[in-house]
PDB file of N, CA and C in Angstrom:
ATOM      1  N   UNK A   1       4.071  36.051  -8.081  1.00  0.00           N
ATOM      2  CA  UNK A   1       2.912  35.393  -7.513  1.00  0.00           C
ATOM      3  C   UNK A   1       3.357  34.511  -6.360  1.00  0.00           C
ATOM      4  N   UNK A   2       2.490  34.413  -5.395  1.00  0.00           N
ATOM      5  CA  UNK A   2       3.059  33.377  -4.173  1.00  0.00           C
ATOM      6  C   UNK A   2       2.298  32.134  -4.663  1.00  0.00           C
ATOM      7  N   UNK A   3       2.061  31.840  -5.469  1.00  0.00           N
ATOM      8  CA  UNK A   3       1.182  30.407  -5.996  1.00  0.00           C
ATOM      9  C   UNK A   3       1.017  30.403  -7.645  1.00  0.00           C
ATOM     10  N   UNK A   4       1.964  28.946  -7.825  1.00  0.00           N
ATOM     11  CA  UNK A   4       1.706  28.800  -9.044  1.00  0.00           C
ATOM     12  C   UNK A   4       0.293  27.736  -9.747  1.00  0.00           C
ATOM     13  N   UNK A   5      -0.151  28.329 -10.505  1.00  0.00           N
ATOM     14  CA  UNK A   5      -1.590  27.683 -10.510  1.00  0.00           C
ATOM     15  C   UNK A   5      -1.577  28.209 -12.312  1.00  0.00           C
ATOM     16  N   UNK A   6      -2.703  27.367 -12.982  1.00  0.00           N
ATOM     17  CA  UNK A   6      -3.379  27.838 -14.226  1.00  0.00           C
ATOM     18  C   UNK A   6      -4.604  27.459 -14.352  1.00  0.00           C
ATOM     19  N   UNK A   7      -5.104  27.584 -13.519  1.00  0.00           N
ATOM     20  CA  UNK A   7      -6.970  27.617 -13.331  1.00  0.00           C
ATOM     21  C   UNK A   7      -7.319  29.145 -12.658  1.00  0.00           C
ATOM     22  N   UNK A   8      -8.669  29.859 -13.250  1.00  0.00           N
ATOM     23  CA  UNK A   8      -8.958  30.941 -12.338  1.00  0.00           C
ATOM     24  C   UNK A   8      -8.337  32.088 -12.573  1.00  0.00           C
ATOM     25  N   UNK A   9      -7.662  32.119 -13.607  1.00  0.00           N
ATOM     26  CA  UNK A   9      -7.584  33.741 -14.098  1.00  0.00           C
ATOM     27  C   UNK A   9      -8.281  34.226 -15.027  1.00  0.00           C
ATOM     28  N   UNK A  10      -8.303  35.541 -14.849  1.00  0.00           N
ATOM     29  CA  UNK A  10      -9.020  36.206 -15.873  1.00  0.00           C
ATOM     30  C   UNK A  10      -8.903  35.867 -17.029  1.00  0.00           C
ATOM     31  N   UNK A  11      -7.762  35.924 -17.876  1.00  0.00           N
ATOM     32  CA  UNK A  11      -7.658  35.778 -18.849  1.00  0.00           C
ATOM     33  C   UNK A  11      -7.447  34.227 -19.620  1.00  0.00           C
ATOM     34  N   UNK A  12      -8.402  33.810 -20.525  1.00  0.00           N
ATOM     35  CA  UNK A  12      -8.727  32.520 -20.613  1.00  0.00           C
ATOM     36  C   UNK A  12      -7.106  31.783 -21.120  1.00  0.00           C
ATOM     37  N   UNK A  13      -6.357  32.550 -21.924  1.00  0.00           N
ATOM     38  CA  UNK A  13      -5.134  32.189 -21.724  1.00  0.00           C
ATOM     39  C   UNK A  13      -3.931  31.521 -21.049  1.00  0.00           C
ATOM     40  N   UNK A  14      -4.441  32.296 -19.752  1.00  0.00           N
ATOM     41  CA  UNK A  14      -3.518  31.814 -18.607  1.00  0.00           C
ATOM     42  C   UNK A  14      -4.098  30.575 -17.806  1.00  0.00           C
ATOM     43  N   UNK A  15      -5.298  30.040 -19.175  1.00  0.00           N
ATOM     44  CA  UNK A  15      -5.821  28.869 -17.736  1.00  0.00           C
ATOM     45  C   UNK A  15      -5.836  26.970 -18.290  1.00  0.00           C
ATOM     46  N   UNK A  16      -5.254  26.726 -17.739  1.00  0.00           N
ATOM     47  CA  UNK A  16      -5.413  25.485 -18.533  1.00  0.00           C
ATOM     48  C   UNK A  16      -6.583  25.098 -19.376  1.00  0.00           C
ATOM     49  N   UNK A  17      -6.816  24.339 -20.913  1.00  0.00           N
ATOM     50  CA  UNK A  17      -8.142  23.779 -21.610  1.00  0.00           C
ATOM     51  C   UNK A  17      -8.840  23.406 -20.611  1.00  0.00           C
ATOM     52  N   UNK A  18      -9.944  23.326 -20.862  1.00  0.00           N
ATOM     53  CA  UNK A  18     -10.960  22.626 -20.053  1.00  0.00           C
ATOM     54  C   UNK A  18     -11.515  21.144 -21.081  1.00  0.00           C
ATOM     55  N   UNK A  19     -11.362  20.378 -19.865  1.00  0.00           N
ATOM     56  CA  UNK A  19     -11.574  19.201 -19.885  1.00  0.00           C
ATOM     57  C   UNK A  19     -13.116  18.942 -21.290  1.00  0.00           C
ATOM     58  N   UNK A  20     -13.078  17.849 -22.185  1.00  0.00           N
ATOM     59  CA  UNK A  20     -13.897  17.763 -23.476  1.00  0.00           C
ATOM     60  C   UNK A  20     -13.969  16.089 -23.496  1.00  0.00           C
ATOM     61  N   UNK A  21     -14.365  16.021 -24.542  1.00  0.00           N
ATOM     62  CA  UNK A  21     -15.217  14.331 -25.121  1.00  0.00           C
ATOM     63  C   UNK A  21     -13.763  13.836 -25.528  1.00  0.00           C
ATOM     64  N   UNK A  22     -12.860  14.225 -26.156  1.00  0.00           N
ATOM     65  CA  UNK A  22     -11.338  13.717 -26.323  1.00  0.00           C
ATOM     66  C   UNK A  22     -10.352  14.158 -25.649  1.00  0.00           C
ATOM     67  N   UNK A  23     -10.289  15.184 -24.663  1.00  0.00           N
ATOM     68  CA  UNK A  23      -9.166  15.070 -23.617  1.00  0.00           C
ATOM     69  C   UNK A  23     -10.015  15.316 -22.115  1.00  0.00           C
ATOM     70  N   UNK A  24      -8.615  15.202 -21.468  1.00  0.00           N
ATOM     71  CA  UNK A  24      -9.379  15.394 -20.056  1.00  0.00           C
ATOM     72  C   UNK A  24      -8.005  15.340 -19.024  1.00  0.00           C
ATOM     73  N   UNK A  25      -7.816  16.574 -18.277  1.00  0.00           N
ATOM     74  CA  UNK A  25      -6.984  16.372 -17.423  1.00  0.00           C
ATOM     75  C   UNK A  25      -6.549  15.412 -16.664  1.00  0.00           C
ATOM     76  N   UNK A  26      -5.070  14.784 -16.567  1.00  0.00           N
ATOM     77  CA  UNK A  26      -4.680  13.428 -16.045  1.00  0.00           C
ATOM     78  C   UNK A  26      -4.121  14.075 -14.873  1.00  0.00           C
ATOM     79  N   UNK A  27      -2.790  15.041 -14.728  1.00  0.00           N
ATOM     80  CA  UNK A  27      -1.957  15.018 -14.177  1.00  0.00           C
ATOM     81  C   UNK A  27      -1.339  15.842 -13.759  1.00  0.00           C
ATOM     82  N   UNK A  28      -0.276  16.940 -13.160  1.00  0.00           N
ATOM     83  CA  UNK A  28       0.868  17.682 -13.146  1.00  0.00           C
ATOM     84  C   UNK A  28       1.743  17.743 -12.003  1.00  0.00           C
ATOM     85  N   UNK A  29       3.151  17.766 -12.507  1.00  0.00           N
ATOM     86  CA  UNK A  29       3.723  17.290 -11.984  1.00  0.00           C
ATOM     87  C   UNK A  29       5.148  17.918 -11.941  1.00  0.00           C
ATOM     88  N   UNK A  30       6.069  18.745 -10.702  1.00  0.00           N
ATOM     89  CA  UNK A  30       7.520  20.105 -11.134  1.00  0.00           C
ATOM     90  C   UNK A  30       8.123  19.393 -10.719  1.00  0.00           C
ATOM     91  N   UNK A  31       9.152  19.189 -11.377  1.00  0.00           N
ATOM     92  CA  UNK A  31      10.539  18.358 -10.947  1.00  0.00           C
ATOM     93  C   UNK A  31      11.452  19.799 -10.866  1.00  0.00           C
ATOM     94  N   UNK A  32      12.922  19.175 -10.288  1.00  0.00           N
ATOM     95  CA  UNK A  32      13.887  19.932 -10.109  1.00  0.00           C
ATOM     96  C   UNK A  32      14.617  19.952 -11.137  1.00  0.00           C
ATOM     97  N   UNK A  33      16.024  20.100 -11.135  1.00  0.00           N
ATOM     98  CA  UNK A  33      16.722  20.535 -12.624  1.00  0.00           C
ATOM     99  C   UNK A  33      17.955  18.828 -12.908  1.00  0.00           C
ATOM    100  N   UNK A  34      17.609  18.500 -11.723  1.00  0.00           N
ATOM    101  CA  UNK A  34      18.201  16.970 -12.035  1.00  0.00           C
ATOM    102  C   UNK A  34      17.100  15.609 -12.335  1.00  0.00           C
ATOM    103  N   UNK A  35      15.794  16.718 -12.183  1.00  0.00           N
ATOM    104  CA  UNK A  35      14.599  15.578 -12.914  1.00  0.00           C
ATOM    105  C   UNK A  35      13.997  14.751 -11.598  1.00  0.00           C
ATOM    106  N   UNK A  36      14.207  15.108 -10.378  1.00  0.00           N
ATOM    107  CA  UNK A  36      13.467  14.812  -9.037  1.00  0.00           C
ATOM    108  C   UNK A  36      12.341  15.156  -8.872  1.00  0.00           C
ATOM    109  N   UNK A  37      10.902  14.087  -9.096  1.00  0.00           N
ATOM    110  CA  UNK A  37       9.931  15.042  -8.480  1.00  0.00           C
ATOM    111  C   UNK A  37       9.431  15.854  -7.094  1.00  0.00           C
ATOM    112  N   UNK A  38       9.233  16.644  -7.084  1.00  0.00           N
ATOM    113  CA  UNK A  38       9.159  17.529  -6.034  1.00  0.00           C
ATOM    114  C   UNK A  38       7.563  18.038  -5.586  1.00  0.00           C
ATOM    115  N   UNK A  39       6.643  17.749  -6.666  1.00  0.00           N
ATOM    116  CA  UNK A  39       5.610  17.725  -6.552  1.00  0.00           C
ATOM    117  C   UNK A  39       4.950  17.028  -7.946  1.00  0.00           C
ATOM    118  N   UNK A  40       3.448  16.576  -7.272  1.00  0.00           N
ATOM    119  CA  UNK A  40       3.029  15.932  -8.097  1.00  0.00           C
ATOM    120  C   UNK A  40       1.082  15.963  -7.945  1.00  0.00           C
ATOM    121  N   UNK A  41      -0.153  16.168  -8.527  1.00  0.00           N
ATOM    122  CA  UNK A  41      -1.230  16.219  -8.720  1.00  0.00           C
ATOM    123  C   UNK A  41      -2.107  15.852  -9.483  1.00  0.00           C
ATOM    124  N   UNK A  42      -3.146  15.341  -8.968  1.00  0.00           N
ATOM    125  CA  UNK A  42      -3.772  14.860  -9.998  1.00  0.00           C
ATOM    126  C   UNK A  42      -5.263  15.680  -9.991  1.00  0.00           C
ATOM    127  N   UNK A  43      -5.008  16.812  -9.013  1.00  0.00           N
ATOM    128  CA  UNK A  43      -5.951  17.816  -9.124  1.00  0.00           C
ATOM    129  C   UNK A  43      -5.845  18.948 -10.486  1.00  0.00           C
ATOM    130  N   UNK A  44      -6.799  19.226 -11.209  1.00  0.00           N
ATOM    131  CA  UNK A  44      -6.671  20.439 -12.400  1.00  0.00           C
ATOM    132  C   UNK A  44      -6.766  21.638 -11.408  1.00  0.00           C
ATOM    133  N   UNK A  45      -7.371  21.880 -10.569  1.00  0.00           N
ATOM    134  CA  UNK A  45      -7.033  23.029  -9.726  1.00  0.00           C
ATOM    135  C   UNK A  45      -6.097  23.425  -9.027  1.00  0.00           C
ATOM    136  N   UNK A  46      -5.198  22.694  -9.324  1.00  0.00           N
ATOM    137  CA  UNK A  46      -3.328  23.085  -8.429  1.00  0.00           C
ATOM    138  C   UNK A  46      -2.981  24.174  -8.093  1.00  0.00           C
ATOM    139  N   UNK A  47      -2.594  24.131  -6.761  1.00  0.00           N
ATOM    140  CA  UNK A  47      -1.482  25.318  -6.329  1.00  0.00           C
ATOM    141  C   UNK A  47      -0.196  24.910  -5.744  1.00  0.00           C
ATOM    142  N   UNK A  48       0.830  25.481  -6.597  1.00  0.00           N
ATOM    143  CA  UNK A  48       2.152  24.941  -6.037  1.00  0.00           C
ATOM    144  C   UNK A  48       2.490  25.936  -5.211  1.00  0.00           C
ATOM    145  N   UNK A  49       3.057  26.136  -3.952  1.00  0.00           N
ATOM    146  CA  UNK A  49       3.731  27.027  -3.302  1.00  0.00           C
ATOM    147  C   UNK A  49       5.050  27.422  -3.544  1.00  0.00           C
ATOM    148  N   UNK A  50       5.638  26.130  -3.610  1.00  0.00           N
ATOM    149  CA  UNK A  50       7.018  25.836  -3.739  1.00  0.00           C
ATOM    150  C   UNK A  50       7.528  25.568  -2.176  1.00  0.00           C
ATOM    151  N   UNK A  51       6.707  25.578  -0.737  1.00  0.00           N
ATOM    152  CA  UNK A  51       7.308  25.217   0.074  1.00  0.00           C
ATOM    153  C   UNK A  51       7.939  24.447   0.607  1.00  0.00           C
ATOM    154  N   UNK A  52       9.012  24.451   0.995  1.00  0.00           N
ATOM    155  CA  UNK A  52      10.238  23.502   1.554  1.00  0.00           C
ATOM    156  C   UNK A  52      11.112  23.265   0.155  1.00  0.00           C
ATOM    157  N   UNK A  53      10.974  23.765  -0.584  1.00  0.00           N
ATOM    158  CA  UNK A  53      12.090  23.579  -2.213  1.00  0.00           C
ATOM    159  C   UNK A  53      12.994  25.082  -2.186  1.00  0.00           C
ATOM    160  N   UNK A  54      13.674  25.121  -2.898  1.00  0.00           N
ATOM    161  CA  UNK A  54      15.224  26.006  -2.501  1.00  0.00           C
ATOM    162  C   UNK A  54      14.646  27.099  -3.835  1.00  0.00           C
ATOM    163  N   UNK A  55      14.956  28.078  -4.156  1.00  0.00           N
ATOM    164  CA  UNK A  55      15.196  28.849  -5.143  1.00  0.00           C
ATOM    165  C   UNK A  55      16.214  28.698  -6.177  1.00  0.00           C
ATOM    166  N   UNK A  56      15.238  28.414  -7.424  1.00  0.00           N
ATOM    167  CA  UNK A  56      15.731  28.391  -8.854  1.00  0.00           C
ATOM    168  C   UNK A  56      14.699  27.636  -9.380  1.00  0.00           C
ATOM    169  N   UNK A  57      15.481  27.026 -11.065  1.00  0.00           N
ATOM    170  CA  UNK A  57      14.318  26.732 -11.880  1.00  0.00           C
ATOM    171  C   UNK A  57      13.878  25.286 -11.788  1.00  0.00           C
ATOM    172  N   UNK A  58      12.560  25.402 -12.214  1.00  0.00           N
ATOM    173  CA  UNK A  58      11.489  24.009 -11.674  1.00  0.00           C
ATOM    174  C   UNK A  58      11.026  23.941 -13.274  1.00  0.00           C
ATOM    175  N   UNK A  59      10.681  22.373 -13.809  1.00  0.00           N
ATOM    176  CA  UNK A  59       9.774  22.044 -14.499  1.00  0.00           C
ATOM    177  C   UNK A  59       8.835  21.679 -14.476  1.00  0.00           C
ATOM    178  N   UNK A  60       7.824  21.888 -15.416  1.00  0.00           N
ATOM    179  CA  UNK A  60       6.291  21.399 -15.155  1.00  0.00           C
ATOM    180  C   UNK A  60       6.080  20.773 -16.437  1.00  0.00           C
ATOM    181  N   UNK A  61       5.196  19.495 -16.252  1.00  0.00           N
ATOM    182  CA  UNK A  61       4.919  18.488 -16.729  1.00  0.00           C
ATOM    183  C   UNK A  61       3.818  18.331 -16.876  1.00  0.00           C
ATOM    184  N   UNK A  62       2.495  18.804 -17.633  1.00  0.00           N
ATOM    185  CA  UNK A  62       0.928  18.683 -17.249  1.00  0.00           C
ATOM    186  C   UNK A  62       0.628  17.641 -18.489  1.00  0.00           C
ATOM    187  N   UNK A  63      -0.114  16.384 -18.437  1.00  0.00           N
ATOM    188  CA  UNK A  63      -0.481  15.462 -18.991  1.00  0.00           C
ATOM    189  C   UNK A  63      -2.188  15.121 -19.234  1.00  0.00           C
ATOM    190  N   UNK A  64      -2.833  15.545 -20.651  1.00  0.00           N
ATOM    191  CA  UNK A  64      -4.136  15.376 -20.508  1.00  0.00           C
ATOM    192  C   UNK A  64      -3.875  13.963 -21.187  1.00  0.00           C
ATOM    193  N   UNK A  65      -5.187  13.729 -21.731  1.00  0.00           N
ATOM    194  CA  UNK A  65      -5.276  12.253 -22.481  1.00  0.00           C
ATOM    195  C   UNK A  65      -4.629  12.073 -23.510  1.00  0.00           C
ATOM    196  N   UNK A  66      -4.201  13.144 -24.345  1.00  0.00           N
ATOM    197  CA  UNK A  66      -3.579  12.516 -25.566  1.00  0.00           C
ATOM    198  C   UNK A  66      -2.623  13.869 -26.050  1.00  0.00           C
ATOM    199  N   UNK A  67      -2.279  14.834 -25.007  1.00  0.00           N
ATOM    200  CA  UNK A  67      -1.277  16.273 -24.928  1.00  0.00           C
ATOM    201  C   UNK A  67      -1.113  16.668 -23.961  1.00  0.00           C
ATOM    202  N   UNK A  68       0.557  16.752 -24.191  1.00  0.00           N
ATOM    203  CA  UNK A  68       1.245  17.467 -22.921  1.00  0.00           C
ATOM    204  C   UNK A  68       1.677  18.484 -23.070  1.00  0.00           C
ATOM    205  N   UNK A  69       1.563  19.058 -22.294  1.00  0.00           N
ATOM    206  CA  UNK A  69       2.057  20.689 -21.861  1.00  0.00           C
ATOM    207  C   UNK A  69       3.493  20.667 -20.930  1.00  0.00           C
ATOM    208  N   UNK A  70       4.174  21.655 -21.230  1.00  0.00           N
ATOM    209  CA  UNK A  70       5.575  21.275 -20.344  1.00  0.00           C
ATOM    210  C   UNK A  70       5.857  22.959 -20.571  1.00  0.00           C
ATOM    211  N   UNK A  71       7.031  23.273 -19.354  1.00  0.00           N
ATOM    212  CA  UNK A  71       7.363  24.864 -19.193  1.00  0.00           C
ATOM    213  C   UNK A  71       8.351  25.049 -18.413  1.00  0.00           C
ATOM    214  N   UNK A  72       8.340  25.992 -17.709  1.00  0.00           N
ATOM    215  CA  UNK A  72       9.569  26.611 -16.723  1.00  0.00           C
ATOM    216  C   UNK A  72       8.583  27.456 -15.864  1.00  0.00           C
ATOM    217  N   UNK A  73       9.081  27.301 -14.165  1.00  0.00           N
ATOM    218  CA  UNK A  73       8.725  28.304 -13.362  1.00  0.00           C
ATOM    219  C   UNK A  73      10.170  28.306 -12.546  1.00  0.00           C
ATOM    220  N   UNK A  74      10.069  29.651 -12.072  1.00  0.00           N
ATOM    221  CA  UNK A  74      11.508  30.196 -11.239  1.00  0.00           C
ATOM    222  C   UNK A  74      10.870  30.309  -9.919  1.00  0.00           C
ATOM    223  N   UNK A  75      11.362  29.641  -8.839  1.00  0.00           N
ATOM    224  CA  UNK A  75      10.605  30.105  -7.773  1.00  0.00           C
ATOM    225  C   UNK A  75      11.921  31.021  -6.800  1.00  0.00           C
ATOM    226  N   UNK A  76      11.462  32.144  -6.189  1.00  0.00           N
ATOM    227  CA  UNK A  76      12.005  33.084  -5.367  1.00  0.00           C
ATOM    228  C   UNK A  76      11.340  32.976  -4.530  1.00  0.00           C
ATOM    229  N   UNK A  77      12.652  32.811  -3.266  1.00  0.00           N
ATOM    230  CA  UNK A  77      12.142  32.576  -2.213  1.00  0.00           C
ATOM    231  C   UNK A  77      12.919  34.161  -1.743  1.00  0.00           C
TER     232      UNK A  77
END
């Protein structure tokens, strides 16, 4: 994919919860592998490109009100 995102796919799986009466999207946020942030949002509709960052692995950090979500993306440039 040239954009990392989890809103807007087909499959309800691949898309972040939607916002409710006890949570509600805060945050997200890919650091590098020494824990630098490199990007950061407080939009639920995110698209990371990865532009101007080098190739290899990135973490993601997504923070609602009271659960976090965390992962791995590889970006190829």
């Amino acid at each position: 994919n040239d954009i990392f995102t989890l809103t807007g796919h087909a499959e309800d799986a691949f898309n972040l919860p939607l916002d409710n009466c006890q949570e509600s999207f805060q945050y997200m946020t890919v650091v590098d592998r020494s824990g630098r942030e490199i990007f950061r949002t407080e939009d639920r509709d995110f698209a990371w490109d990865g532009l101007g960052a080098s190739a290899g692995a990135y973490f993601y950090f997504i923070k609602y009100t009271t659960t976090e979500f965390r992962g791995a993306v590889t970006l190829v440039n």
